[in-house]
PDB file of N, CA and C in Angstrom:
ATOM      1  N   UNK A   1     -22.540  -8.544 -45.580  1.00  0.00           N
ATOM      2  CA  UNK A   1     -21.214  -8.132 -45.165  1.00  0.00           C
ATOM      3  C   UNK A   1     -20.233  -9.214 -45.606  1.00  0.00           C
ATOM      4  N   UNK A   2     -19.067  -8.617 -46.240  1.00  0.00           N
ATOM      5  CA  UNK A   2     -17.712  -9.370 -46.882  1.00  0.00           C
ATOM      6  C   UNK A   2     -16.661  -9.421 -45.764  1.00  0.00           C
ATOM      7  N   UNK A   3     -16.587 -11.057 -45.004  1.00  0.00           N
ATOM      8  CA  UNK A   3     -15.307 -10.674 -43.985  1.00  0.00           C
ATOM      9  C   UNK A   3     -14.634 -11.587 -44.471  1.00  0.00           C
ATOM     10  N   UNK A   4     -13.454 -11.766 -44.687  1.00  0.00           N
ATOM     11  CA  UNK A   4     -12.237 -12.401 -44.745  1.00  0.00           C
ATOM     12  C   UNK A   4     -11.146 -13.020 -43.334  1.00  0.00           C
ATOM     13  N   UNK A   5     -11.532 -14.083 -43.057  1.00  0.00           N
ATOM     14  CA  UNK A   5     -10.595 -14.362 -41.873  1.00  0.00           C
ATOM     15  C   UNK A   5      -9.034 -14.839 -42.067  1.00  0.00           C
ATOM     16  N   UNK A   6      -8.008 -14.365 -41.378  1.00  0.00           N
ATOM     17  CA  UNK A   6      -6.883 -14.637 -41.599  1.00  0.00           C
ATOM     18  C   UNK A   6      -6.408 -15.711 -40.086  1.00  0.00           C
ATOM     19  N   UNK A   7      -5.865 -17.014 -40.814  1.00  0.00           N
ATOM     20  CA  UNK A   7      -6.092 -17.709 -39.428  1.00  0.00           C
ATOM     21  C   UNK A   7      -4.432 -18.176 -39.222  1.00  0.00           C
ATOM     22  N   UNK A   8      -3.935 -18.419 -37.829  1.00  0.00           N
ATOM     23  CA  UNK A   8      -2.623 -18.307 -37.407  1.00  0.00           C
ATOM     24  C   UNK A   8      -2.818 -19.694 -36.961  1.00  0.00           C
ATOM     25  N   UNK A   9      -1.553 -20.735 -37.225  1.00  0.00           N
ATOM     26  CA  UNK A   9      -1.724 -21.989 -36.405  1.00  0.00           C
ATOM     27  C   UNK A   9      -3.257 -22.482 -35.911  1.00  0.00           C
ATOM     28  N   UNK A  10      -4.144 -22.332 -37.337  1.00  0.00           N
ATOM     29  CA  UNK A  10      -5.720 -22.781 -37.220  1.00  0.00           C
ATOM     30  C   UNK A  10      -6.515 -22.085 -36.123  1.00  0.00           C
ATOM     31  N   UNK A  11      -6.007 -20.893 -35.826  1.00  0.00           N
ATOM     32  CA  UNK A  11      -7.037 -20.150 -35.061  1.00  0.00           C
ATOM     33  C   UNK A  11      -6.893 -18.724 -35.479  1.00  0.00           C
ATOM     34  N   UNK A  12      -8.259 -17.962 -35.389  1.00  0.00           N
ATOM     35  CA  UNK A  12      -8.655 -16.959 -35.898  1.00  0.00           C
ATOM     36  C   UNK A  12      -7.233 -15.731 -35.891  1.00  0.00           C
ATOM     37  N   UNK A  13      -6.997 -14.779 -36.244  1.00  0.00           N
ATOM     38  CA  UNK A  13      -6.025 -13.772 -35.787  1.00  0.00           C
ATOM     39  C   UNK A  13      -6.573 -12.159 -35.884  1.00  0.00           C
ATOM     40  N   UNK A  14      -6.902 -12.344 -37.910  1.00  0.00           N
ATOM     41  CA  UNK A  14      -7.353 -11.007 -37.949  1.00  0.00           C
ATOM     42  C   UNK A  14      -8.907 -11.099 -38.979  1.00  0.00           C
ATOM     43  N   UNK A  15      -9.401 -10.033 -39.213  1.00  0.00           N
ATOM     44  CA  UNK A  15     -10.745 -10.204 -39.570  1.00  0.00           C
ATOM     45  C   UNK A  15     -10.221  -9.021 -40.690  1.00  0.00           C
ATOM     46  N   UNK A  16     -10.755  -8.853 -42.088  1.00  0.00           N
ATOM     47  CA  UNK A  16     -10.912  -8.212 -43.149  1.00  0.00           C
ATOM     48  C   UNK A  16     -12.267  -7.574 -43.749  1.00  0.00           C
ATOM     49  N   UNK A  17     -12.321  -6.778 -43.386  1.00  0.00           N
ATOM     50  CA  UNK A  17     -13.614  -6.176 -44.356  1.00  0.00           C
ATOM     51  C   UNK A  17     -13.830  -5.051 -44.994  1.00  0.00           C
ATOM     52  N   UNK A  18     -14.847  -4.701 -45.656  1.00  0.00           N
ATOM     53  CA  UNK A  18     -14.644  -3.485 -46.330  1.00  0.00           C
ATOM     54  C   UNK A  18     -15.043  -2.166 -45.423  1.00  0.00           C
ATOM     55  N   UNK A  19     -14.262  -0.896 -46.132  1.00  0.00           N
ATOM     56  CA  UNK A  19     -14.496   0.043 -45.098  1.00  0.00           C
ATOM     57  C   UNK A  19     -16.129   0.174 -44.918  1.00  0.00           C
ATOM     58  N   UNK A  20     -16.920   0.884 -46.095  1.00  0.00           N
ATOM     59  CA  UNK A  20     -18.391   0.309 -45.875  1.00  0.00           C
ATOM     60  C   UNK A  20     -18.938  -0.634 -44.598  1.00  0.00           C
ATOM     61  N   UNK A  21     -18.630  -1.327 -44.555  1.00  0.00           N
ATOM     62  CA  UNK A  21     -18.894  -2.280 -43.653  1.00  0.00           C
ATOM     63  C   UNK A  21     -18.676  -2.171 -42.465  1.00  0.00           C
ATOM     64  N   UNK A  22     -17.171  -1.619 -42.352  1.00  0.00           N
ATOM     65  CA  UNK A  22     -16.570  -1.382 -40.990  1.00  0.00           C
ATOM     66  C   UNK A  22     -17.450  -0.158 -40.492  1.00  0.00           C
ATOM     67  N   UNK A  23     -17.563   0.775 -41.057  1.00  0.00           N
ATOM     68  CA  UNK A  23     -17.777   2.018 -40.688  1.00  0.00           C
ATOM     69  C   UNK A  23     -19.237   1.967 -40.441  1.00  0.00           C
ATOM     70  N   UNK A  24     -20.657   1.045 -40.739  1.00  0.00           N
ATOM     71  CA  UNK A  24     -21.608   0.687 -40.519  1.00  0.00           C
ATOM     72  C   UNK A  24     -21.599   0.017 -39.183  1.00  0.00           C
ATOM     73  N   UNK A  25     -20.386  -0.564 -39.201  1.00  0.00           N
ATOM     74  CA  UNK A  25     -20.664  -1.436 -37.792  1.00  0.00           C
ATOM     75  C   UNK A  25     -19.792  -0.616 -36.255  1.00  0.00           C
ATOM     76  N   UNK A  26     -19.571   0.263 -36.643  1.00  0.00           N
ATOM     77  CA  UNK A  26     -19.206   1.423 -35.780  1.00  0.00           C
ATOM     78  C   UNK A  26     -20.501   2.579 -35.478  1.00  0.00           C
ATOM     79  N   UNK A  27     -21.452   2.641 -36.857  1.00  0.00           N
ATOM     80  CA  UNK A  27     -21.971   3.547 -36.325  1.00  0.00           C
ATOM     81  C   UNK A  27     -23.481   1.990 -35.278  1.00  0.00           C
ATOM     82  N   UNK A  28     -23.806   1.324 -35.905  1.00  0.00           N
ATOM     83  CA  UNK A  28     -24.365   0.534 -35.111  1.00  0.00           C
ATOM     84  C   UNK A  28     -23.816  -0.060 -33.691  1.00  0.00           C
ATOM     85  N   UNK A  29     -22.411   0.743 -33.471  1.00  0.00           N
ATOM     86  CA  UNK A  29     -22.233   0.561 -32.164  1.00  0.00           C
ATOM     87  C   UNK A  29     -22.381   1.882 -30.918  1.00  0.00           C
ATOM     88  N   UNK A  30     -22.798   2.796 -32.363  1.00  0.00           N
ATOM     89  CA  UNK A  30     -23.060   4.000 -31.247  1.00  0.00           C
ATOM     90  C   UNK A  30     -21.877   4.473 -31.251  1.00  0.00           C
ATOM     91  N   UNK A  31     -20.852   4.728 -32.425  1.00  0.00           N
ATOM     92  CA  UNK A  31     -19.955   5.304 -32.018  1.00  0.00           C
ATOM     93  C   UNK A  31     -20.358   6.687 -33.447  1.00  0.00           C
ATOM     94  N   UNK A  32     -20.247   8.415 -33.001  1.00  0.00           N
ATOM     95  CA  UNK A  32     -20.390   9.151 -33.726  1.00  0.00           C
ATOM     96  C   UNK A  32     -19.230   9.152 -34.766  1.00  0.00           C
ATOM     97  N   UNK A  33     -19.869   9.929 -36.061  1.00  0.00           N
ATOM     98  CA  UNK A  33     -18.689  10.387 -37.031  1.00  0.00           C
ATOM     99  C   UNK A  33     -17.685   9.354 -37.397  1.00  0.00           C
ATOM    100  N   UNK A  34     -17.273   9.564 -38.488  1.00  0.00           N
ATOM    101  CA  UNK A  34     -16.351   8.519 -39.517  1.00  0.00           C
ATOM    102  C   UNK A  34     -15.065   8.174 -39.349  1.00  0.00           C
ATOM    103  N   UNK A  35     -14.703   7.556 -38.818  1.00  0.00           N
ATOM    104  CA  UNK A  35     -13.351   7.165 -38.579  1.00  0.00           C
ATOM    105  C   UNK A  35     -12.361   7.524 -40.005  1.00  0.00           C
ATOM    106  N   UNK A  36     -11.489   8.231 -39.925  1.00  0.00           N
ATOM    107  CA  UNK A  36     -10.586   8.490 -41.055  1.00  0.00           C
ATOM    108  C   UNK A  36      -9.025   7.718 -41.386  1.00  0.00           C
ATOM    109  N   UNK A  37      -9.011   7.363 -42.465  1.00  0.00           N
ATOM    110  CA  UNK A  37      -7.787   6.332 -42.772  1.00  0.00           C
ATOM    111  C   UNK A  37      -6.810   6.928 -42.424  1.00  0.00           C
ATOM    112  N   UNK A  38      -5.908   5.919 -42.037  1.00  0.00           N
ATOM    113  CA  UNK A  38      -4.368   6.828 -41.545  1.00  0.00           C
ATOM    114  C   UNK A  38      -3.697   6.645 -42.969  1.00  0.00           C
ATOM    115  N   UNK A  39      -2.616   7.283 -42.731  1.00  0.00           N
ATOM    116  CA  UNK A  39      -1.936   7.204 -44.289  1.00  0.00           C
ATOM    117  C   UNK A  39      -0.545   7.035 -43.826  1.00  0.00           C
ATOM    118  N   UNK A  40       0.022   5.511 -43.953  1.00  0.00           N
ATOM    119  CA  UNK A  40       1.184   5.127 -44.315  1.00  0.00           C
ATOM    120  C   UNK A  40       2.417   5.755 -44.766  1.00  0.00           C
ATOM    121  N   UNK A  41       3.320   6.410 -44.283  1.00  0.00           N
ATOM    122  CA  UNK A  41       4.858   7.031 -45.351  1.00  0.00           C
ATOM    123  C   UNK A  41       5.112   6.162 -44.723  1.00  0.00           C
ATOM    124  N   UNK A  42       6.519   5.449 -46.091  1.00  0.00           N
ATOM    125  CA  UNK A  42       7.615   4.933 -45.586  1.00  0.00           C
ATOM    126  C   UNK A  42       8.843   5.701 -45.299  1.00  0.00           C
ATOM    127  N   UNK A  43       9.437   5.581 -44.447  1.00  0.00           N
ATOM    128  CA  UNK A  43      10.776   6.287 -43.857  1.00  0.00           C
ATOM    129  C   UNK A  43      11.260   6.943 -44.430  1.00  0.00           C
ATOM    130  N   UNK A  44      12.416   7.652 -45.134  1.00  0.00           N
ATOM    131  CA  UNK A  44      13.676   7.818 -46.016  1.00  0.00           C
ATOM    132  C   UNK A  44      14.672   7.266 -45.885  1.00  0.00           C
ATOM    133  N   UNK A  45      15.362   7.120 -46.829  1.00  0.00           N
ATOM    134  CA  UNK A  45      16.429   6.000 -46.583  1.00  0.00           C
ATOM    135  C   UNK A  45      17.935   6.693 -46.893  1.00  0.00           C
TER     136      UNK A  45
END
């Protein structure tokens, strides 16, 4: 597994990984079915 830590004033904040990964460690938590990406629009201006 590929995680990437993003750290704030030298302490942890957010964690990065691939969906693969994520979605493995969801179903090893016992959670059913695939979590689906949200999809971003930006506003209109």
């Amino acid at each position: 597994m590929t995680v990437q830590i993003i750290a704030r004033d030298g302490e942890p904040e957010y964690a990065v990984l691939p969906w693969a990964d994520y979605q493995a460690l969801l179903q090893a938590a016992g959670r059913q079915g695939e979590a689906e990406p949200v999809q971003v629009v930006a506003p209109s201006q």
